[in-house]
C-alpha atoms as a PDB file:
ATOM      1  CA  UNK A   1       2.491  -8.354  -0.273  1.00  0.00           C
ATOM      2  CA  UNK A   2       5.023  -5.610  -0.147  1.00  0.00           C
ATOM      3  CA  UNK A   3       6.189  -6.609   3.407  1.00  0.00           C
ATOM      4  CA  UNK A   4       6.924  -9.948   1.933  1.00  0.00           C
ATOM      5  CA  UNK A   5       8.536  -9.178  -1.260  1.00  0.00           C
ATOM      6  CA  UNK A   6      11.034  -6.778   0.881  1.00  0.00           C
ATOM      7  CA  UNK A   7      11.533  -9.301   3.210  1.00  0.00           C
ATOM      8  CA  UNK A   8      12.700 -11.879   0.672  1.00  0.00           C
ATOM      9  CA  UNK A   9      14.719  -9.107  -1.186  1.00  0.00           C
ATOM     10  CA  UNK A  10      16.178  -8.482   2.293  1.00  0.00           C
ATOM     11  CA  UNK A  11      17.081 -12.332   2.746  1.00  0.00           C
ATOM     12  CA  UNK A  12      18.443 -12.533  -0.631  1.00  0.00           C
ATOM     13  CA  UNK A  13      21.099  -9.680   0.077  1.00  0.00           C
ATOM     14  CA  UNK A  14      21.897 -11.195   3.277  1.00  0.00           C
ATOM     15  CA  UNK A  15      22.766 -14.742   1.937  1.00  0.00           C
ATOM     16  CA  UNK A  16      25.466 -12.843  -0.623  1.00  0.00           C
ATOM     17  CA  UNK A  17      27.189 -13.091   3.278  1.00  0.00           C
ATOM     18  CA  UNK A  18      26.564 -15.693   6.157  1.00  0.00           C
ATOM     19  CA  UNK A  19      28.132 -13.278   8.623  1.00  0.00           C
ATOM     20  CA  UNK A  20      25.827 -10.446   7.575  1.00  0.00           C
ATOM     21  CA  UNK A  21      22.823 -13.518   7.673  1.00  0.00           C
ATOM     22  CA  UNK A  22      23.611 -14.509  11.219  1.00  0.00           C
ATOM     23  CA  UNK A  23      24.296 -10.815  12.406  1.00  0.00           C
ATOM     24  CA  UNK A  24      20.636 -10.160  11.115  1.00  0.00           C
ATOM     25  CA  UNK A  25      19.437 -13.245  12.461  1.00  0.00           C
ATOM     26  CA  UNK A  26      20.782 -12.967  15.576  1.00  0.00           C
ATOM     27  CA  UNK A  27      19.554  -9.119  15.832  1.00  0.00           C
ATOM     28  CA  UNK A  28      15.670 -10.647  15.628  1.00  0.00           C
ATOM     29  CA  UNK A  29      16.501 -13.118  17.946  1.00  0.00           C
ATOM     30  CA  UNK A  30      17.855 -10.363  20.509  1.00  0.00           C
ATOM     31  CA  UNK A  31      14.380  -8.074  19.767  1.00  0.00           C
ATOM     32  CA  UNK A  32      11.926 -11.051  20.479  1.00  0.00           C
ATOM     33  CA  UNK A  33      13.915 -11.743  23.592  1.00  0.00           C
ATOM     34  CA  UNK A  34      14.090  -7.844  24.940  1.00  0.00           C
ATOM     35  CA  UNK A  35      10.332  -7.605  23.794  1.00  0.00           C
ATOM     36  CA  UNK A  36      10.702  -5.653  21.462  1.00  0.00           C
ATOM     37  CA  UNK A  37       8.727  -7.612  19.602  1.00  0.00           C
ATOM     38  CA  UNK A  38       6.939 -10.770  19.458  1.00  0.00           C
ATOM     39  CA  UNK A  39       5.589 -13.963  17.413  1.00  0.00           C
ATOM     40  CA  UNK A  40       1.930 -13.413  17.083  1.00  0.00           C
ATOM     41  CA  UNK A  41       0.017 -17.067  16.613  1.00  0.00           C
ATOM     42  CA  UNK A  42      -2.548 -17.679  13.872  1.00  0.00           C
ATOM     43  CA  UNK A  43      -5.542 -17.858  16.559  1.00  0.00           C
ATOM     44  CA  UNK A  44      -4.232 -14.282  17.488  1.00  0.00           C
ATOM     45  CA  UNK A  45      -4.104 -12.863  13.546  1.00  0.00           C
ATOM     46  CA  UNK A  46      -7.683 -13.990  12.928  1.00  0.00           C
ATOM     47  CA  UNK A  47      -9.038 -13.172  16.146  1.00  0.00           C
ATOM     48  CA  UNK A  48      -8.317  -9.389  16.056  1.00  0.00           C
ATOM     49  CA  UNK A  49     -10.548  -7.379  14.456  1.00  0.00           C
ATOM     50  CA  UNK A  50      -8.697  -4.037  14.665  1.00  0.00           C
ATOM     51  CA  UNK A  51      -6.988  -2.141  11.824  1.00  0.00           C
ATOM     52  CA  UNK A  52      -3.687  -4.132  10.686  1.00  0.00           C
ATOM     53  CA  UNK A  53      -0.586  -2.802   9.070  1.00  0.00           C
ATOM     54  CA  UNK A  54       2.459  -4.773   8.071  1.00  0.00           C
ATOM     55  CA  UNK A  55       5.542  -2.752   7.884  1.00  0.00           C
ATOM     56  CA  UNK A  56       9.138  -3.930   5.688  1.00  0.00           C
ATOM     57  CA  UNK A  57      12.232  -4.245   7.091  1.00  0.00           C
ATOM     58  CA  UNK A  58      15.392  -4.622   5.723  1.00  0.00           C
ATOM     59  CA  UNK A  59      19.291  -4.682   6.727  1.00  0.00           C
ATOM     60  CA  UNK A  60      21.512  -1.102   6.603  1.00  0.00           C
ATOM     61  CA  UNK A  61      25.486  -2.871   6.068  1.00  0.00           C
ATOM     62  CA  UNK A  62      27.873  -0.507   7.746  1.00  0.00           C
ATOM     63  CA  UNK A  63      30.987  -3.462   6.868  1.00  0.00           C
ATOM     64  CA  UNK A  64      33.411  -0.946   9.099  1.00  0.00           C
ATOM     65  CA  UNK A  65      31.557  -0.407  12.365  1.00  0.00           C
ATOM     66  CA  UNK A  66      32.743  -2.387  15.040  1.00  0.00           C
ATOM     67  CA  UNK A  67      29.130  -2.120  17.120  1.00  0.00           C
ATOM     68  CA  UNK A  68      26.112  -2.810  14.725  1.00  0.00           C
ATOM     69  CA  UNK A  69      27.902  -3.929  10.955  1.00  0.00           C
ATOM     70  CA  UNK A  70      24.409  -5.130  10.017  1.00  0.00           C
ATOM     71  CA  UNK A  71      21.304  -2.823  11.564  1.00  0.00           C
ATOM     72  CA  UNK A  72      17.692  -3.705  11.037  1.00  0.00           C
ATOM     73  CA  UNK A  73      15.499  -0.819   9.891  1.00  0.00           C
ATOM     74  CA  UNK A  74      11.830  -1.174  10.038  1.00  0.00           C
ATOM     75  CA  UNK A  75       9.705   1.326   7.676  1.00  0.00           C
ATOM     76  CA  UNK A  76       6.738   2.706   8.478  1.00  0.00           C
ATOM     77  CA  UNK A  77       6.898   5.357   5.363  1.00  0.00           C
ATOM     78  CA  UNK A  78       6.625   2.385   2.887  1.00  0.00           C
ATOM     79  CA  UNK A  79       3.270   1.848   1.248  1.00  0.00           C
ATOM     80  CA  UNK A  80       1.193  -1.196   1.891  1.00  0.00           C
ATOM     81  CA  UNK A  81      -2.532  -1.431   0.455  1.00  0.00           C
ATOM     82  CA  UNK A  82      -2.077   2.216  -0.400  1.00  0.00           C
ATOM     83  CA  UNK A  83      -1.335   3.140   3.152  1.00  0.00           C
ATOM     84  CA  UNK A  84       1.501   4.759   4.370  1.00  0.00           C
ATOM     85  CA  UNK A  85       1.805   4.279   8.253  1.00  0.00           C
ATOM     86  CA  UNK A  86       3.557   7.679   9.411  1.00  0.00           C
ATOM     87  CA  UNK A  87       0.714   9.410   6.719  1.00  0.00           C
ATOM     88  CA  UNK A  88      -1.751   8.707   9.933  1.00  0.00           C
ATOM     89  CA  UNK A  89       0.418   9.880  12.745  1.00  0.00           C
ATOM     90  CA  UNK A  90       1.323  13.579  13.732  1.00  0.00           C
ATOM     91  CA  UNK A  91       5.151  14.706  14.540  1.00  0.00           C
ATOM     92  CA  UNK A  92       4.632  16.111  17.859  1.00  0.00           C
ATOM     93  CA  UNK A  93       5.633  19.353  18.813  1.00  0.00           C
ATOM     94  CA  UNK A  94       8.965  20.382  18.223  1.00  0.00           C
ATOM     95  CA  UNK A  95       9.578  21.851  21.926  1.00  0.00           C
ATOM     96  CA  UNK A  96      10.719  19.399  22.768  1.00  0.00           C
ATOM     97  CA  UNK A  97      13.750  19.470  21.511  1.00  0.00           C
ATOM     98  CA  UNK A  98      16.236  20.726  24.160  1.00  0.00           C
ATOM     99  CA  UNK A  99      17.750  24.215  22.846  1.00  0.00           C
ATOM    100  CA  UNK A 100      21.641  23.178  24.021  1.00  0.00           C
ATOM    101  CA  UNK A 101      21.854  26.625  25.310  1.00  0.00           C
ATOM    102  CA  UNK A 102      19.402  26.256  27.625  1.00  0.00           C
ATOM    103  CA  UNK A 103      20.671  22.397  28.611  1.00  0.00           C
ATOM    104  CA  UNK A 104      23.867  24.565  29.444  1.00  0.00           C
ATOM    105  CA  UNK A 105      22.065  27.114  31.706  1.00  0.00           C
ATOM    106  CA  UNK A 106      19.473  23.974  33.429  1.00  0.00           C
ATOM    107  CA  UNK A 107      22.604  21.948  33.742  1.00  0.00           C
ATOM    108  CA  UNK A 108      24.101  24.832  35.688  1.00  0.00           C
ATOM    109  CA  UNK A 109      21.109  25.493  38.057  1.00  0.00           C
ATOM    110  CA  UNK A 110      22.111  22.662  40.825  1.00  0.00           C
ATOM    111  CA  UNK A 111      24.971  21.708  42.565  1.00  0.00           C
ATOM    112  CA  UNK A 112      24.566  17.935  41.088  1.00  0.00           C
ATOM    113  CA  UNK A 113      23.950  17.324  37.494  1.00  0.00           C
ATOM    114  CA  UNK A 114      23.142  13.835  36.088  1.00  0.00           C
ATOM    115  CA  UNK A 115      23.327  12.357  33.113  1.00  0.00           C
ATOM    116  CA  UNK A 116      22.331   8.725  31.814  1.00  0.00           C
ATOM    117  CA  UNK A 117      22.365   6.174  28.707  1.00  0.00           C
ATOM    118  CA  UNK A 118      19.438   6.226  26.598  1.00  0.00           C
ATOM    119  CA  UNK A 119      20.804   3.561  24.689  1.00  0.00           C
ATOM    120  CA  UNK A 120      17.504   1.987  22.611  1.00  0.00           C
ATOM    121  CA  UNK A 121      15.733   4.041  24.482  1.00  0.00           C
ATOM    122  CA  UNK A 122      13.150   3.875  21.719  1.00  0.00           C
ATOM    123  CA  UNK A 123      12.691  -0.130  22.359  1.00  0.00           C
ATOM    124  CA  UNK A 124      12.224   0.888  26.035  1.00  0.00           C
ATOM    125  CA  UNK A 125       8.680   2.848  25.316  1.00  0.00           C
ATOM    126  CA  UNK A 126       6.171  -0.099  24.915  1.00  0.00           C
ATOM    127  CA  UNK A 127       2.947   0.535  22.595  1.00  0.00           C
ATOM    128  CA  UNK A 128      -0.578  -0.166  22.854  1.00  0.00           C
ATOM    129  CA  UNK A 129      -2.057  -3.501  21.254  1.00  0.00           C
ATOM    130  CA  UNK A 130      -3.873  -1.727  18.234  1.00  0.00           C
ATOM    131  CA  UNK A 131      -0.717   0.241  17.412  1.00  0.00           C
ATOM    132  CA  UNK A 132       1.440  -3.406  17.409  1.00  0.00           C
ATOM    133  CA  UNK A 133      -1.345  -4.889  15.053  1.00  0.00           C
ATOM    134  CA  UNK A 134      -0.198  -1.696  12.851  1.00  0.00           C
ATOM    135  CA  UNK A 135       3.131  -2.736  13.377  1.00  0.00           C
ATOM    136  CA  UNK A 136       3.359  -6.426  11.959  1.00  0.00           C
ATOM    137  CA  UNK A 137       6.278  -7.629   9.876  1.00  0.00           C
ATOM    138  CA  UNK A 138       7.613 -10.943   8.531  1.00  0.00           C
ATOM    139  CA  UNK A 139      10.271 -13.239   9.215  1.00  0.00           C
ATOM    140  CA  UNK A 140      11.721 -16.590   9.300  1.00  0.00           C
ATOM    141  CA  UNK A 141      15.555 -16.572  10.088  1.00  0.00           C
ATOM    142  CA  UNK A 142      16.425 -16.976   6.351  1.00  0.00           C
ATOM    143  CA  UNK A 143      14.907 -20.276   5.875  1.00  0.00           C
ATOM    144  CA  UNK A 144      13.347 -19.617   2.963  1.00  0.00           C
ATOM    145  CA  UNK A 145      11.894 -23.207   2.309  1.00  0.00           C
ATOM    146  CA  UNK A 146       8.841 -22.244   4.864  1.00  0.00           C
ATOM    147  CA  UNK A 147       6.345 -19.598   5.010  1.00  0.00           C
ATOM    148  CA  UNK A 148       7.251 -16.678   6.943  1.00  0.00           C
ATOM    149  CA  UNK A 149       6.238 -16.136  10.921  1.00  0.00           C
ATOM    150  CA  UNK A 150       4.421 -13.225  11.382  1.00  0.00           C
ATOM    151  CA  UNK A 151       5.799 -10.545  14.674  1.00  0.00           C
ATOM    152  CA  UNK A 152       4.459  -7.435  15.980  1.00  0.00           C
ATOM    153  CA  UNK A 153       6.798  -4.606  17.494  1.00  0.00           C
ATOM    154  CA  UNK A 154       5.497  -3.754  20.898  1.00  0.00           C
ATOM    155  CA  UNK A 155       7.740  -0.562  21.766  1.00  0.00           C
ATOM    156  CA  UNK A 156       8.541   2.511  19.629  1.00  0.00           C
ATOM    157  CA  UNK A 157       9.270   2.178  16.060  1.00  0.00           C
ATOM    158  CA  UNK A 158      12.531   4.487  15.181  1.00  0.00           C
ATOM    159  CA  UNK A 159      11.110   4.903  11.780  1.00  0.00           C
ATOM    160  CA  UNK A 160       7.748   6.563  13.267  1.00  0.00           C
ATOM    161  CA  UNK A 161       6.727   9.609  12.647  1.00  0.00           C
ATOM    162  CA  UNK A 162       6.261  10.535  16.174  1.00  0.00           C
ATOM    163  CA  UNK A 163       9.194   8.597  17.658  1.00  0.00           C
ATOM    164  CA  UNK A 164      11.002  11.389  18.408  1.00  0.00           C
ATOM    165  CA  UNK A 165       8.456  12.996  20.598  1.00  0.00           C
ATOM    166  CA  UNK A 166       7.166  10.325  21.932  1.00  0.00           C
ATOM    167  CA  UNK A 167      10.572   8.554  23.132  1.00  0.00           C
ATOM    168  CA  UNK A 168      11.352  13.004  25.020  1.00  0.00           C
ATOM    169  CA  UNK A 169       7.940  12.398  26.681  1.00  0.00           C
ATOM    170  CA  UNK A 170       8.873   9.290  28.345  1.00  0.00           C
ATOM    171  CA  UNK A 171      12.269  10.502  29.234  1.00  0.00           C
ATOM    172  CA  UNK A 172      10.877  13.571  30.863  1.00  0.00           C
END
């Protein structure tokens, strides 16, 4: 209930605007088809018989950045049934966050020192099936004369509690 009332708050901002609508739109669209996440059928909703947790999203307007004007933020710290998703997860252990002074002194060690994009590296750190069933949300590109299709994110939620620890494991 609270993953759909956000979701038609969400499309009711983003109508105010048609660029903002499409920007969003088009955002989904470019999640489903990195697999990021994915359309989950109705044989697939009634046939799992794990626990199930449907998480709101809703769009973050920066009007002046050229990159990302519209963002899509997905958030496990809302309340649904009187569960809070990140309530159930630990942080993970704050060592590993690099110390820069010893980046500095690692960096130094070799004669080579590389470097590379994690760019969505988050969306690159895929999730087991039970934690995507905890991870359904609602959609339908705005059209809000149908019932909503229901997703799953399959990789690392930003908004999880453990994200950050989770996305320095994988890099490691």
């Amino acid at each position: 209930y609270v993953a759909r009332k956000k979701m038609m708050q969400t499309e009711k901002r983003l109508m105010r605007d048609t660029n903002w609508m499409d920007t969003y739109n088009n955002q989904m669209t470019d999640m489903l088809n990195r697999g990021v996440g994915r359309r989950i059928t109705d044989h697939e909703k009634t046939k799992y018989r794990g626990p199930i947790h449907y998480i709101s999203h809703h769009a973050v307007i920066k009007e002046d950045s050229m990159t990302t004007p519209v963002r899509i933020v997905f958030n496990s710290s809302a309340s649904y049934k009187g569960h809070i998703l990140n309530n159930y997860w630990a942080k993970g252990p704050d060592c590993f966050i690099n110390n820069l002074l010893c980046v500095l002194f690692r960096f130094r060690e070799n004669n080579v020192g590389l470097y590379g994009d994690i760019r969505k590296m988050y969306n690159s750190v895929f999730i087991s099936l039970l934690d995507q069933h905890c991870h359904r949300y609602l959609w339908r590109n705005c059209e809000t004369n149908r019932e909503p299709d229901t997703f799953v994110i399959t990789r690392v939620n930003i908004g999880d509690r453990p994200a950050g620890a989770i996305a320095t494991v994988a890099l490691k």
